[in-house]
C-alpha atoms as a PDB file:
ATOM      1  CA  UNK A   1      11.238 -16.090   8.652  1.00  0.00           C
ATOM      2  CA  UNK A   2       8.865 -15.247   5.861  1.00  0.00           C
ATOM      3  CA  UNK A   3       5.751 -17.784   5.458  1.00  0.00           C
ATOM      4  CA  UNK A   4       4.786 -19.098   2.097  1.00  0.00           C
ATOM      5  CA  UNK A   5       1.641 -16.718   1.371  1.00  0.00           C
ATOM      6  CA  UNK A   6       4.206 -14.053   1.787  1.00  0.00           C
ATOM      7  CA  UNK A   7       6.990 -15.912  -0.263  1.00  0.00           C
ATOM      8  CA  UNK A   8       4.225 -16.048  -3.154  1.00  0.00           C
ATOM      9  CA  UNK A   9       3.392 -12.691  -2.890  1.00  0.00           C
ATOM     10  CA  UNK A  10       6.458 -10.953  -3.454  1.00  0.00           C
ATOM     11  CA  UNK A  11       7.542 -13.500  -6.112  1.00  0.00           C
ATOM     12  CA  UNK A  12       4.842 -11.324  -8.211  1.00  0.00           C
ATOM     13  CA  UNK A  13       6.512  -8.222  -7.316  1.00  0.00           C
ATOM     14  CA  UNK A  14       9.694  -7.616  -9.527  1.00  0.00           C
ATOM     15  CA  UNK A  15      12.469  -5.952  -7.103  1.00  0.00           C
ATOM     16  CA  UNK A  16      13.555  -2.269  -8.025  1.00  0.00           C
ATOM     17  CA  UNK A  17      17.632  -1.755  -8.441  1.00  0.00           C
ATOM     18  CA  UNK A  18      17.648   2.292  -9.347  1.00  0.00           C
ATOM     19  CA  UNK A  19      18.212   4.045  -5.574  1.00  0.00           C
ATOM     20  CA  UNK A  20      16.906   7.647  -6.070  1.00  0.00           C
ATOM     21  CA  UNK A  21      14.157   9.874  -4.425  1.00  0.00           C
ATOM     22  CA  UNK A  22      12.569  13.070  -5.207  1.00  0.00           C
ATOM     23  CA  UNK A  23      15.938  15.153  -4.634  1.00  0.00           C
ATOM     24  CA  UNK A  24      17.661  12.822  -7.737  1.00  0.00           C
ATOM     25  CA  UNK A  25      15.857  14.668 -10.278  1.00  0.00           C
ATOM     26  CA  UNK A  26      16.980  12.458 -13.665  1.00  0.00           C
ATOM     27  CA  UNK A  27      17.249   9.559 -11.419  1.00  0.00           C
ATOM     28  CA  UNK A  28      13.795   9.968  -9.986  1.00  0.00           C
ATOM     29  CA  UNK A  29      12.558   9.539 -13.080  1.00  0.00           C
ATOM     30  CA  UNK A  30      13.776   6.176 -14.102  1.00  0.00           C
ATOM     31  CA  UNK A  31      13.269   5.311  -9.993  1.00  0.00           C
ATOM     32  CA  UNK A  32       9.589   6.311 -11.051  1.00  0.00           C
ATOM     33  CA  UNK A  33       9.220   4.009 -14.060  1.00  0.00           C
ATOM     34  CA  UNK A  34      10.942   1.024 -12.219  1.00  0.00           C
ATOM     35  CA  UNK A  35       7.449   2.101  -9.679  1.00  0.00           C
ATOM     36  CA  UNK A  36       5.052   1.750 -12.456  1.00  0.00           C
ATOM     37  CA  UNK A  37       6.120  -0.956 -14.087  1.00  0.00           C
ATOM     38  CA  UNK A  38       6.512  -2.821 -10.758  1.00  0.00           C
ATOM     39  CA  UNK A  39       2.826  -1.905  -9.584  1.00  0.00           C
ATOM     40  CA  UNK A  40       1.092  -2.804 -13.326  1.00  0.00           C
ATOM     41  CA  UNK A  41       2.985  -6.029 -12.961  1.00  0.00           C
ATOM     42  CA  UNK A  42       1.693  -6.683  -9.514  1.00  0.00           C
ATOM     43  CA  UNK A  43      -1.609  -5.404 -10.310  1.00  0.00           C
ATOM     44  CA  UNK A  44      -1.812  -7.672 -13.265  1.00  0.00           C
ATOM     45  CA  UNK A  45      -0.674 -10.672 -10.949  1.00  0.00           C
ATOM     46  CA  UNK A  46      -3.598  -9.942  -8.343  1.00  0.00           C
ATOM     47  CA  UNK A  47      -5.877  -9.705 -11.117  1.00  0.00           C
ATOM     48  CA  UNK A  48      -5.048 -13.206 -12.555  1.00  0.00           C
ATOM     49  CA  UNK A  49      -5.423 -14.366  -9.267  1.00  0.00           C
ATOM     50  CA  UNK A  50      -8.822 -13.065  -8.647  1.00  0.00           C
ATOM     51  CA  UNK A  51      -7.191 -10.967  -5.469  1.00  0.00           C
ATOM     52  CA  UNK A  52      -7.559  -7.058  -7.161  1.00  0.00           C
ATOM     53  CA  UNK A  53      -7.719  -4.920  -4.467  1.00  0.00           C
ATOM     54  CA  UNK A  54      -6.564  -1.169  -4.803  1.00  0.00           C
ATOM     55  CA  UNK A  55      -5.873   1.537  -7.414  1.00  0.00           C
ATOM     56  CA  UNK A  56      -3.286   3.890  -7.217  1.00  0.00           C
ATOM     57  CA  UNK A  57      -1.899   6.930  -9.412  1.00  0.00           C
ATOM     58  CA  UNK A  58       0.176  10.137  -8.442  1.00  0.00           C
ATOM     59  CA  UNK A  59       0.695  13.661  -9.503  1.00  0.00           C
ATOM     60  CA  UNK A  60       2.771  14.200 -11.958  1.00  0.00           C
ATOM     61  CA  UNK A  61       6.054  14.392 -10.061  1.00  0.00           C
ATOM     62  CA  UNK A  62       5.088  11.115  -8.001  1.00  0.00           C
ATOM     63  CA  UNK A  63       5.394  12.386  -4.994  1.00  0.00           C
ATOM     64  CA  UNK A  64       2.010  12.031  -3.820  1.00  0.00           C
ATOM     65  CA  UNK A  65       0.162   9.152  -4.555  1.00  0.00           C
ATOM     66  CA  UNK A  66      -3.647   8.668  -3.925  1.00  0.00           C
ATOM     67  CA  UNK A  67      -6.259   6.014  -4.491  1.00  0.00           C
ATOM     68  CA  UNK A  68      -8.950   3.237  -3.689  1.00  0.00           C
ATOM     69  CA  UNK A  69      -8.432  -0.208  -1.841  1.00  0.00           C
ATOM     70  CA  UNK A  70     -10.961  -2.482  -0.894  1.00  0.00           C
ATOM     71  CA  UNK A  71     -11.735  -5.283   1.302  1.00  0.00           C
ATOM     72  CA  UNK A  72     -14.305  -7.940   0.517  1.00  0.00           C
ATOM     73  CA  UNK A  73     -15.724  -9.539   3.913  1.00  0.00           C
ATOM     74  CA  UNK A  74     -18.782 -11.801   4.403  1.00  0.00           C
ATOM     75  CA  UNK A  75     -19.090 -11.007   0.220  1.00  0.00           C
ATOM     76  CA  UNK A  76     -19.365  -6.962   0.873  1.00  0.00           C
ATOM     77  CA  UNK A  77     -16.971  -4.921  -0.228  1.00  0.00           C
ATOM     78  CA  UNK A  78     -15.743  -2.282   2.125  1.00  0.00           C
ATOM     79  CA  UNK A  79     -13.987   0.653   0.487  1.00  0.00           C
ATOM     80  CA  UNK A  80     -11.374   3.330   1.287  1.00  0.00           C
ATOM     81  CA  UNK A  81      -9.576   6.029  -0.036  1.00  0.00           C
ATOM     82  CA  UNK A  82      -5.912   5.848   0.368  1.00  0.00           C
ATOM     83  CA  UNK A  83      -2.999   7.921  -0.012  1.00  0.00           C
ATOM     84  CA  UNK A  84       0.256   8.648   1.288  1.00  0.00           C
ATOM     85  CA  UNK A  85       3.483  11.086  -0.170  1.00  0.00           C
ATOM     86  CA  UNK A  86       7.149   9.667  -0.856  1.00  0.00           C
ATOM     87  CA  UNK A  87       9.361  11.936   1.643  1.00  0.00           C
ATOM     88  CA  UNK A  88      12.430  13.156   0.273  1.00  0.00           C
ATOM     89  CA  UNK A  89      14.324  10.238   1.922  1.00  0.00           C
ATOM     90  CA  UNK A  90      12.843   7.479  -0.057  1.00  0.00           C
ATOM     91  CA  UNK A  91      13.651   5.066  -0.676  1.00  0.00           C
ATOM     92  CA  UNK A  92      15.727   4.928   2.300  1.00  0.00           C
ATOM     93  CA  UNK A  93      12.401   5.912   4.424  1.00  0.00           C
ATOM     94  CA  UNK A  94       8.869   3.775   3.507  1.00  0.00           C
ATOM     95  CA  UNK A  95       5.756   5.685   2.298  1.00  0.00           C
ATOM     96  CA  UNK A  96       3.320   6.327   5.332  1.00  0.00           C
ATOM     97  CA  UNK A  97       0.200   5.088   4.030  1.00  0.00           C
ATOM     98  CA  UNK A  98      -2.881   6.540   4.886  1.00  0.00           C
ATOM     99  CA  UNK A  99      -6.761   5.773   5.081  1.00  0.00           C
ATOM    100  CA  UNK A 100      -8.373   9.472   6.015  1.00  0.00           C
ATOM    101  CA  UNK A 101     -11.754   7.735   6.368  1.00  0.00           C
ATOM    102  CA  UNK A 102     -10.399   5.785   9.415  1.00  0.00           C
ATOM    103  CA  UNK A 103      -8.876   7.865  11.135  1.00  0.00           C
ATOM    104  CA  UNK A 104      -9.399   7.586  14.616  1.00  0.00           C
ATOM    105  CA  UNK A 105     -11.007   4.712  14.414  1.00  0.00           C
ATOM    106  CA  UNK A 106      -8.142   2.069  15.480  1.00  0.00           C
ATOM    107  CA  UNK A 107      -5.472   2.400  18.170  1.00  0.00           C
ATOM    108  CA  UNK A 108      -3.318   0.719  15.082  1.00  0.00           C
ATOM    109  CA  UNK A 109      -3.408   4.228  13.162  1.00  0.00           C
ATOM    110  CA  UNK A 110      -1.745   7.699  13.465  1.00  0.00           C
ATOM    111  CA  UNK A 111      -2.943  10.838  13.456  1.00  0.00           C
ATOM    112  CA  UNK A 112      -4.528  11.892   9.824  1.00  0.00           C
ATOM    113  CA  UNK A 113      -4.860   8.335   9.473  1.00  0.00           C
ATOM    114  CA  UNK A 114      -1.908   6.675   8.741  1.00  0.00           C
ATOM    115  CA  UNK A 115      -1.451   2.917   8.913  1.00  0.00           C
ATOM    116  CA  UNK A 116       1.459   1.547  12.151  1.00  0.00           C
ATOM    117  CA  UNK A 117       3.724  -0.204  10.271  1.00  0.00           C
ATOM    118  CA  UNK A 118       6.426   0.349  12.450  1.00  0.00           C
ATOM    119  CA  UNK A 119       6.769  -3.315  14.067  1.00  0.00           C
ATOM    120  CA  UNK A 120       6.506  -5.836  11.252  1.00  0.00           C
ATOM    121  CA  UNK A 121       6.699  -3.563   7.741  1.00  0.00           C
ATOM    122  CA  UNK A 122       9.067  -1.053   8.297  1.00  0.00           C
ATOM    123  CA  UNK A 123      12.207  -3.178   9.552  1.00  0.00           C
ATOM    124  CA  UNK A 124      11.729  -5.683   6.325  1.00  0.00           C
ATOM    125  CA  UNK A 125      11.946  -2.031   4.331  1.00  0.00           C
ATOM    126  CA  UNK A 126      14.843  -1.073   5.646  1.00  0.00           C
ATOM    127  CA  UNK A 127      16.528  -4.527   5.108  1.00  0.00           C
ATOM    128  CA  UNK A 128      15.254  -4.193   1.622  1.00  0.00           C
ATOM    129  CA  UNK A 129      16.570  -1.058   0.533  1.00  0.00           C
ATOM    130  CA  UNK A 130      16.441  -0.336  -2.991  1.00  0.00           C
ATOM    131  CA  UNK A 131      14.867  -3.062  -4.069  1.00  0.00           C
ATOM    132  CA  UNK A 132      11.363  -2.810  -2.684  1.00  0.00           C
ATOM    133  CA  UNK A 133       9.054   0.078  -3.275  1.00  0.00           C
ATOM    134  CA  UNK A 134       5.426   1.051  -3.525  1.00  0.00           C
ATOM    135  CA  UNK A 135       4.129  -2.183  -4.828  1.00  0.00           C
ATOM    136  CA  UNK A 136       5.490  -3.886  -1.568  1.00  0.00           C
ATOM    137  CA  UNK A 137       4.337  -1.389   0.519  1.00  0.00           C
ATOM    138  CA  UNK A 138       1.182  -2.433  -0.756  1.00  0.00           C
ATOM    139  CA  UNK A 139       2.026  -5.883  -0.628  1.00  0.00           C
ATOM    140  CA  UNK A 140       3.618  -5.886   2.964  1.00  0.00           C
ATOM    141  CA  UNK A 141       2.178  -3.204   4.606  1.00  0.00           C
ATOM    142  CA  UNK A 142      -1.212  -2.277   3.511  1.00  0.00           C
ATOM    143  CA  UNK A 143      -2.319  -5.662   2.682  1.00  0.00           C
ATOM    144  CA  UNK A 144      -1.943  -7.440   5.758  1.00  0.00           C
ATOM    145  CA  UNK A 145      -3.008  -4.184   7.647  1.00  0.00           C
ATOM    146  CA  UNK A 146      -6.588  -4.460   6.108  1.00  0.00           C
ATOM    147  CA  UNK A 147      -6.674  -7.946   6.550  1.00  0.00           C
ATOM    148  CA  UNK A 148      -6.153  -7.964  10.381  1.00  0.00           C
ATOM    149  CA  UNK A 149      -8.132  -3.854  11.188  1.00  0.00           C
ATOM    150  CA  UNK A 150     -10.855  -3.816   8.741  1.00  0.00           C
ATOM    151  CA  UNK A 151     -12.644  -7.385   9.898  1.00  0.00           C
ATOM    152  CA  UNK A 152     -11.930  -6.340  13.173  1.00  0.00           C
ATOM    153  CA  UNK A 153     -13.497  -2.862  13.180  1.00  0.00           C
ATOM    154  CA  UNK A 154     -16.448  -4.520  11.274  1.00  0.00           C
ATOM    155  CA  UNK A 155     -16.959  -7.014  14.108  1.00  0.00           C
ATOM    156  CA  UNK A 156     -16.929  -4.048  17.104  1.00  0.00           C
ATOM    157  CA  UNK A 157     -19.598  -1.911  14.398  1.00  0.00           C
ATOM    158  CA  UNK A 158     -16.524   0.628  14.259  1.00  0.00           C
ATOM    159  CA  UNK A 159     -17.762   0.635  10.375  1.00  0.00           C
ATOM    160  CA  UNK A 160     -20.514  -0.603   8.874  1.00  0.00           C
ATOM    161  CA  UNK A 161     -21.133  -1.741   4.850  1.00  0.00           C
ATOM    162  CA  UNK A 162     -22.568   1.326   2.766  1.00  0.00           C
ATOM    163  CA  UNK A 163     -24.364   0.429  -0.382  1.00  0.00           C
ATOM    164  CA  UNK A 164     -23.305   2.023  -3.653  1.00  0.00           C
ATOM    165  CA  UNK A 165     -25.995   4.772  -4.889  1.00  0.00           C
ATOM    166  CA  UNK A 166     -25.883   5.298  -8.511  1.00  0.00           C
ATOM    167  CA  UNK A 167     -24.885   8.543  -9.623  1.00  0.00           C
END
């Protein structure tokens, strides 16, 4: 069911095995670490692979996390911030990832600008619980999202290429 791009892509992913959210206090912690280490290994991967395309970080409790991510079409890249919070049910529920700049833009969004994942991400979540987390939301979710929206907004002149002023 899964095609080979995607088999590649989540062999650079390491799976998570703690199963704790925000409520688990002590367990949230380690559940946090297992995150990190899982994104820098995943960031490191798309790096190596000349494919880097977000930053992320969170507040100190890691329940909201909040970023960049970037899409390079016809050799432009197209930027956006991103953020979304882990809800009290994770990791039994999958972060809602937002792009505030777009919202509105794309029947494939939500109000404040979440991304639908409902169809294809969320049910591969849910048959994946503990072991994914925020690096395959990335992965599996936002990833293929920009890929398919942001070429296609482009293309109707939804949003156009802004040129980075020096500060």
């Amino acid at each position: 069911m899964v095609d080979e791009v995607t088999r590649k892509t989540l062999s650079n992913i390491p799976l998570l095995k703690i199963k704790a959210g925000p409520r688990d206090k002590e367990l949230w912690v380690e559940r946090l670490k297992e995150e990190y280490q899982t994104l820098i290994k995943y960031v490191s991967a798309n790096k190596a692979a000349d494919n880097d395309w977000f930053r992320l970080e969170s507040n100190k409790e890691g329940t909201k996390w909040f970023g960049k991510c970037w899409v390079i079409h016809e050799l432009l890249k197209y930027e956006f911030d991103v953020e979304f919070d882990i809800a009290v049910t994770y990791p039994m529920t999958a972060p809602e990832i937002a792009l505030p700049g777009l919202d509105g833009k794309t029947a494939k969004m939500y109000r404040g600008g979440k991304i639908c994942l409902s169809d294809h991400f969320k049910p591969l979540w849910a048959r994946n619980v503990p072991k994914f987390g925020i690096g395959h939301a990335m992965a599996l979710g936002l990833g293929p999202w920009l890929a398919v929206e942001i070429p296609d907004l482009i293309a109707k002149g939804v949003i156009s290429y802004k040129e980075k002023v020096a500060e």
